[in-house]
N, C-alpha and C. Protein backbone atom coordinates (compact mmCIF):
# COMPACT_ATOMS: atom_id res chain seq x y z
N UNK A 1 70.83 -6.75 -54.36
CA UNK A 1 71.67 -5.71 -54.91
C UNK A 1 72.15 -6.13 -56.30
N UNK A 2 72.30 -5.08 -57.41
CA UNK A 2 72.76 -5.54 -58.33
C UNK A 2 74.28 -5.66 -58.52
N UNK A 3 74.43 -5.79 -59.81
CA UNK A 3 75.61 -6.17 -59.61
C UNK A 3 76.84 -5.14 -60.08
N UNK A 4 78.13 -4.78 -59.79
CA UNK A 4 78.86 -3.97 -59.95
C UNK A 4 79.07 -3.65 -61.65
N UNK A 5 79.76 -2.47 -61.75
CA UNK A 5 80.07 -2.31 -63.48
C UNK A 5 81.16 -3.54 -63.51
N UNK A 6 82.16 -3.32 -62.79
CA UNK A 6 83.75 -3.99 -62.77
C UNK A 6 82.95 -5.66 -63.04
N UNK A 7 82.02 -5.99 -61.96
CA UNK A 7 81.57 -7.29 -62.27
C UNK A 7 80.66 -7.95 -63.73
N UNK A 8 80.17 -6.49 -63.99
CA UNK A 8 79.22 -7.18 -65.00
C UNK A 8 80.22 -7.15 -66.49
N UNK A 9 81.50 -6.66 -65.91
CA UNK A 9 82.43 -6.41 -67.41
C UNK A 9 82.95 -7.81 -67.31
N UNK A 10 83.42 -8.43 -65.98
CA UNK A 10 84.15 -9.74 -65.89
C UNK A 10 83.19 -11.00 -66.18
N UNK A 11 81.98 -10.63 -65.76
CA UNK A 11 81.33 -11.81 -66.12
C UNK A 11 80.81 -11.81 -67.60
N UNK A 12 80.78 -10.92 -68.60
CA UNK A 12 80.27 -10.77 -70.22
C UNK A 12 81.44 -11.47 -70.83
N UNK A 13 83.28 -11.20 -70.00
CA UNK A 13 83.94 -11.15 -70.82
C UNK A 13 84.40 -12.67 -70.62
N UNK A 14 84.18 -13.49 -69.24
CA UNK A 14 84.12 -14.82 -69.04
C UNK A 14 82.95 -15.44 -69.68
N UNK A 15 82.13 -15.17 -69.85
CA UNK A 15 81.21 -16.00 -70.43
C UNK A 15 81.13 -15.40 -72.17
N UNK A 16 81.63 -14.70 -72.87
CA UNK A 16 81.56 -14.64 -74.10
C UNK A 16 82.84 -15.93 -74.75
N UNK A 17 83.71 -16.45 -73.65
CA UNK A 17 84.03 -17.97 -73.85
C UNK A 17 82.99 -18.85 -74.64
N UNK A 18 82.10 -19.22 -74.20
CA UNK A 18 81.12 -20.33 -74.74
C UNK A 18 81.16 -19.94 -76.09
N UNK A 19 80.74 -18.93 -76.49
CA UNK A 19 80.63 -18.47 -78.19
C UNK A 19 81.61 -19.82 -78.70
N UNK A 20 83.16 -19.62 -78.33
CA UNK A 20 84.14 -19.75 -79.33
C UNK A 20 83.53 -21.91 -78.78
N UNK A 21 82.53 -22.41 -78.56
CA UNK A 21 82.54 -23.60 -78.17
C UNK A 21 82.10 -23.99 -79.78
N UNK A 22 81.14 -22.94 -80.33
CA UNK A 22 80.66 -23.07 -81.78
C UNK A 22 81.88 -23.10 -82.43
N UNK A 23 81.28 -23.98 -83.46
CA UNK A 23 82.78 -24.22 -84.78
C UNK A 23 81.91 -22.98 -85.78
N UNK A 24 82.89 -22.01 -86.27
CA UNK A 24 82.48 -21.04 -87.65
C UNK A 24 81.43 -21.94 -88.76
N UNK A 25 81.58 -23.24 -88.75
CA UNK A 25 81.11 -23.95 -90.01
C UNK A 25 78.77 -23.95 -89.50
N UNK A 26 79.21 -23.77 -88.41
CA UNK A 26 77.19 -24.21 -87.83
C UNK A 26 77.38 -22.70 -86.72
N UNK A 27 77.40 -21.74 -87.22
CA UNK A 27 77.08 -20.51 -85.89
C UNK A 27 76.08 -19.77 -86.80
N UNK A 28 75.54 -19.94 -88.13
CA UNK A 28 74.43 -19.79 -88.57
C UNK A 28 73.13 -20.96 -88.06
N UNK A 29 73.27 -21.63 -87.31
CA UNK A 29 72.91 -22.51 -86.69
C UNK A 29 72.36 -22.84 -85.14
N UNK A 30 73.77 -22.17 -84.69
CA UNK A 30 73.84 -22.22 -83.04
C UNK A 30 74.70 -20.99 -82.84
N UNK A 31 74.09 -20.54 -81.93
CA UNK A 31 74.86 -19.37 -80.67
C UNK A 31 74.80 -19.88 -79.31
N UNK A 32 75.69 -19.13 -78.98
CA UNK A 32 75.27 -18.86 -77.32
C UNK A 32 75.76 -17.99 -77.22
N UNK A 33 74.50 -17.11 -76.00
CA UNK A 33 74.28 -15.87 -75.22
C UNK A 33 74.23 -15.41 -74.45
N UNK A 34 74.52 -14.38 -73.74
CA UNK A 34 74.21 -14.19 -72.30
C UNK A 34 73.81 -13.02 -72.11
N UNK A 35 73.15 -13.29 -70.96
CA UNK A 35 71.93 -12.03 -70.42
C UNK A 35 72.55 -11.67 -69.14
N UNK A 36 72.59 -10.76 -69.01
CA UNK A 36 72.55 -10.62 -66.92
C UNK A 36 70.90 -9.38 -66.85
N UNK A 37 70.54 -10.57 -65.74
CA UNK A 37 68.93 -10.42 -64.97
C UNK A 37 69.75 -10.23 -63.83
N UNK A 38 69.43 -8.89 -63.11
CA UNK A 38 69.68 -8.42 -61.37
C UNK A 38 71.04 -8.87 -61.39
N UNK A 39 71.24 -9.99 -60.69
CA UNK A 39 72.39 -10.36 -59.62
C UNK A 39 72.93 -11.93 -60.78
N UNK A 40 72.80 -12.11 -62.17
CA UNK A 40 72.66 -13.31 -62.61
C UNK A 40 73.05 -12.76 -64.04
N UNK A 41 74.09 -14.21 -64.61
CA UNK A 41 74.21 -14.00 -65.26
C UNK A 41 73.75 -15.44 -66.35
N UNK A 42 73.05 -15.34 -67.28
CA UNK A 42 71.76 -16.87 -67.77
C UNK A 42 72.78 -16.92 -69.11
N UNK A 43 73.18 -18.27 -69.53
CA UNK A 43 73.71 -18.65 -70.73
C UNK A 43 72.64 -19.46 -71.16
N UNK A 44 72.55 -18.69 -72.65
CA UNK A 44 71.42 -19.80 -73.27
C UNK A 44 72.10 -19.89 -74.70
N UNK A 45 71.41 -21.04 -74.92
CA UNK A 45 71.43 -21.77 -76.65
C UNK A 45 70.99 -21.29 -77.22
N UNK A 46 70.98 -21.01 -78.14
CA UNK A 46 69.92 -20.29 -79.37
C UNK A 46 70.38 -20.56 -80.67
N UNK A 47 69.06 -21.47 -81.19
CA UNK A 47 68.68 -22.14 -82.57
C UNK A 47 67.51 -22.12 -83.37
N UNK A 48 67.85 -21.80 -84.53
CA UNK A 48 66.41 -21.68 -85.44
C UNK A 48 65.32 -22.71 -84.87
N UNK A 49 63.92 -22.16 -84.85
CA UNK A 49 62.80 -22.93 -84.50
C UNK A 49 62.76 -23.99 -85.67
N UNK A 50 62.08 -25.37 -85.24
CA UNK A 50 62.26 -26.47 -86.01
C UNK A 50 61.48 -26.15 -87.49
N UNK A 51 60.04 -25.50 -86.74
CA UNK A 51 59.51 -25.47 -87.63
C UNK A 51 59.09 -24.04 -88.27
N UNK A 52 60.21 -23.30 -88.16
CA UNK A 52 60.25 -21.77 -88.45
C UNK A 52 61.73 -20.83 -88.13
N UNK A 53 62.72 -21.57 -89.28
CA UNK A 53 63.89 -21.34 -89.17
C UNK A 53 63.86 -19.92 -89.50
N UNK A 54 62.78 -18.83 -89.57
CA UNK A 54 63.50 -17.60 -89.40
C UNK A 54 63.22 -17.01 -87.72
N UNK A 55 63.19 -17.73 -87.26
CA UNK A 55 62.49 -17.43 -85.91
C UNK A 55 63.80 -18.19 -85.05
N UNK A 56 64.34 -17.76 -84.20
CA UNK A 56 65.23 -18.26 -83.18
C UNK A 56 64.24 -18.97 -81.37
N UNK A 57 65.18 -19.67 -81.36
CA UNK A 57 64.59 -20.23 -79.80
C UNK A 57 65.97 -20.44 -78.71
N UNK A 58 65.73 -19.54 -77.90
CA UNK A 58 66.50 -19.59 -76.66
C UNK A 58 66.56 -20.75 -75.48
N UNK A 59 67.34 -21.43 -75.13
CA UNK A 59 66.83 -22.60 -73.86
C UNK A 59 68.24 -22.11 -73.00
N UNK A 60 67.76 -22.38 -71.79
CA UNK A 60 68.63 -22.06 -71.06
C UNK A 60 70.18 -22.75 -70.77
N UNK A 61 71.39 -22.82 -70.57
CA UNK A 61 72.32 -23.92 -70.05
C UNK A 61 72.06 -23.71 -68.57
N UNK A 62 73.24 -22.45 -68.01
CA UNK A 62 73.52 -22.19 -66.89
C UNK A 62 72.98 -21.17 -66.65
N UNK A 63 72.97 -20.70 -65.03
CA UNK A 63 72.65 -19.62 -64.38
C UNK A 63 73.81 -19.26 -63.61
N UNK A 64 74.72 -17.83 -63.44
CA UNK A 64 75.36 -18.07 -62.44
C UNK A 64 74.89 -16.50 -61.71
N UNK A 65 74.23 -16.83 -60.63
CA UNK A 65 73.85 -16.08 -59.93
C UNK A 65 74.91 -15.51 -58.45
N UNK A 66 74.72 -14.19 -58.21
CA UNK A 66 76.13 -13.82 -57.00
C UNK A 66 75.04 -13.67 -56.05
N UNK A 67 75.63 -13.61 -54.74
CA UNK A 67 74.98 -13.91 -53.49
C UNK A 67 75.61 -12.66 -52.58
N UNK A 68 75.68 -11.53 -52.83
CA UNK A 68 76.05 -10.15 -52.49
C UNK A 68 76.44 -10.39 -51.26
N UNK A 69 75.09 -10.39 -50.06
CA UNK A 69 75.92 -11.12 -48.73
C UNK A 69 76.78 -12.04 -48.07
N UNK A 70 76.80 -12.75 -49.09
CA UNK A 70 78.02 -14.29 -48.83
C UNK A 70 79.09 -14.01 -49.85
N UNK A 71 79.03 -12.98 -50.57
CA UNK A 71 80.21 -12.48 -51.58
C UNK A 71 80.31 -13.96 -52.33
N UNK A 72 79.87 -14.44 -53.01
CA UNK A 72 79.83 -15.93 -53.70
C UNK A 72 78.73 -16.00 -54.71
N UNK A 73 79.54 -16.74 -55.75
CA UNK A 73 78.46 -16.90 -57.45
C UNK A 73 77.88 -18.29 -56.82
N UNK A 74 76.86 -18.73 -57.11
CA UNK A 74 76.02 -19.78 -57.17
C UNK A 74 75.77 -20.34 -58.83
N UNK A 75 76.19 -21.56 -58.87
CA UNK A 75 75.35 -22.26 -60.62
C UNK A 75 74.80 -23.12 -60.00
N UNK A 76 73.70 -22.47 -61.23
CA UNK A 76 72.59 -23.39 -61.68
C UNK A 76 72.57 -23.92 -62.59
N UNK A 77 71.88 -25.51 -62.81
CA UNK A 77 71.44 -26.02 -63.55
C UNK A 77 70.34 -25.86 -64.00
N UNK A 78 69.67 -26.15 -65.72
CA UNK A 78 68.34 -26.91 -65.91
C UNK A 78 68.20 -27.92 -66.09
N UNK A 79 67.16 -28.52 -65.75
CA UNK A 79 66.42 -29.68 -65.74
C UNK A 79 65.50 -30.18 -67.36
N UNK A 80 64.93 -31.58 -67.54
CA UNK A 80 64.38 -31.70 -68.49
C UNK A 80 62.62 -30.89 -68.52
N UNK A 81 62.06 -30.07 -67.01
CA UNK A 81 61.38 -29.78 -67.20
C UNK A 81 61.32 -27.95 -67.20
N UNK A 82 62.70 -27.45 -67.40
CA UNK A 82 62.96 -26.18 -67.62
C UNK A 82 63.12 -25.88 -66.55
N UNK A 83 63.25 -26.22 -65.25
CA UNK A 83 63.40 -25.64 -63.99
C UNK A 83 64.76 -25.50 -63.31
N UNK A 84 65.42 -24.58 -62.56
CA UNK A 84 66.76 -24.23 -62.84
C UNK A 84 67.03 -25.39 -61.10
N UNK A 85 68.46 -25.50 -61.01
CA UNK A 85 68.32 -26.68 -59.32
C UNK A 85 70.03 -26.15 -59.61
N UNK A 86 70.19 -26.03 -57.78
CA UNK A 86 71.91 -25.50 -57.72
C UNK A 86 72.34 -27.04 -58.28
N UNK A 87 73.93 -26.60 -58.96
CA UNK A 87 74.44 -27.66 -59.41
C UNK A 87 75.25 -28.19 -58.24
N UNK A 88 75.03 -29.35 -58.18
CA UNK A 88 75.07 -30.21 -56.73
C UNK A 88 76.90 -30.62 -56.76
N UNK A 89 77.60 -30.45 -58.02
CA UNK A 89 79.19 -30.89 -57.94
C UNK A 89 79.74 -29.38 -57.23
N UNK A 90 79.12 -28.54 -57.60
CA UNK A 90 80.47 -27.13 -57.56
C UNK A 90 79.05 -26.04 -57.20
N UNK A 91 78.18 -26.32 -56.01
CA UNK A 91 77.21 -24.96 -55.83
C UNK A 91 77.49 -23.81 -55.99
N UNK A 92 78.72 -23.46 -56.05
CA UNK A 92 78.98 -21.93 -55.09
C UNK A 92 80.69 -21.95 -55.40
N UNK A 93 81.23 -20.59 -55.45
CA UNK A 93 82.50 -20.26 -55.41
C UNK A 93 82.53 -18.47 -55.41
N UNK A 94 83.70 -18.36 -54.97
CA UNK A 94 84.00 -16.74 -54.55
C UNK A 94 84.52 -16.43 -56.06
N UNK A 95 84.73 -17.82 -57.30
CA UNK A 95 85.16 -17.37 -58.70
C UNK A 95 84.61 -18.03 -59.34
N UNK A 96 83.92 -16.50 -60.24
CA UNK A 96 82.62 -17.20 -61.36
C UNK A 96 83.64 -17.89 -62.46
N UNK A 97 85.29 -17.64 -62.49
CA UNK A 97 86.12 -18.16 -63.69
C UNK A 97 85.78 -19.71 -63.14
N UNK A 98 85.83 -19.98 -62.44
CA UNK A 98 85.82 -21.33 -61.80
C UNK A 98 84.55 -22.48 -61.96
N UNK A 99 83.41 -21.40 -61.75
CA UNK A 99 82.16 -21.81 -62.02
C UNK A 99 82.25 -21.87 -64.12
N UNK A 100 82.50 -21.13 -64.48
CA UNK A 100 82.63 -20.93 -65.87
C UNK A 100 83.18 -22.12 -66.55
N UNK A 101 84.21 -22.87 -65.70
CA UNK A 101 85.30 -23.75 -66.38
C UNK A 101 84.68 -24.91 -65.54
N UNK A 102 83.81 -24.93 -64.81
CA UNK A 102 83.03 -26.34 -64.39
C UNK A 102 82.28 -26.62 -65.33
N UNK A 103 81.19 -25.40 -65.93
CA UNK A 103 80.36 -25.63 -67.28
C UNK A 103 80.99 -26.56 -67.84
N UNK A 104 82.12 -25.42 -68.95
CA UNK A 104 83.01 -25.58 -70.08
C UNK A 104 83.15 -27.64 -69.79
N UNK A 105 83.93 -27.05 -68.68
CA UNK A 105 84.14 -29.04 -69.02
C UNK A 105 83.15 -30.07 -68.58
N UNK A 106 82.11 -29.66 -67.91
CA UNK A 106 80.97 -30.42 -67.32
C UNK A 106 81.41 -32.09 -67.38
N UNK A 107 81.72 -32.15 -65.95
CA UNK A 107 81.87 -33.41 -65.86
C UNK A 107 80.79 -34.69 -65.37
N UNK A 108 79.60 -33.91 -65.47
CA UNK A 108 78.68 -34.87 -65.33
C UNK A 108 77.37 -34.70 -66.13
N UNK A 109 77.46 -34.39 -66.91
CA UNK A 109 76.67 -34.20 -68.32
C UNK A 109 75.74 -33.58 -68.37
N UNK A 110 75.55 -32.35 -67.14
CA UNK A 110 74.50 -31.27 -66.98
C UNK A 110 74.13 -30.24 -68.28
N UNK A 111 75.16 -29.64 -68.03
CA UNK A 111 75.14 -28.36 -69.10
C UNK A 111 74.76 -28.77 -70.91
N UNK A 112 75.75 -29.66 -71.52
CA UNK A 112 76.55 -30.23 -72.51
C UNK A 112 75.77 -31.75 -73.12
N UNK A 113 74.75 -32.26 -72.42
CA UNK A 113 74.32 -33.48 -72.19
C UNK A 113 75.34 -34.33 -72.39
């Protein structure tokens, strides 16, 4: 099932947080974005290609996906080979603010390296 209006307003307006992680001086540089796919909401990086700075490249951070029947957000991690794995400190919570502020401070150097 997808996901509610009420939800997809709370999760754009929790995750348009990360933006303000950029300093004004490099956001010609770096963004971050978010998508919601179905039931998910994907934060990615996005930086000029190395070798074709008018061209942008997206990589993923987090995933936080809701679990409609268990009423619960799930994060994900990526990996060094692009593959997403539940994050094994904080899988799951009934609050994506919660999941949001596990990112933000990542205490084990997933998200943030």
């Amino acid at each position: 099932m997808a996901l509610t209006a009420e939800q997809i307003a709370t999760g754009e307006a929790l995750l348009a947080t990360f933006a303000q992680r950029v300093p004004e001086s490099v956001r010609d540089k770096l963004v971050y974005i978010v998508r919601q796919e179905g039931n998910a909401f994907i934060l990615y990086e996005s930086r000029p290609w190395w070798s074709n700075p008018e061209v942008w490249h997206d990589s993923g951070v987090a995933k936080f996906t809701y679990v409609q029947s268990r009423q619960v957000w799930k994060l994900h991690r990526r990996d060094r080979n692009l593959n997403w794995h539940w994050y094994e400190r904080l899988p799951e919570s009934i609050s994506l603010a919660a999941l949001c502020d596990e990112v933000h401070e990542d205490p084990w150097h997933y998200f943030w390296g």
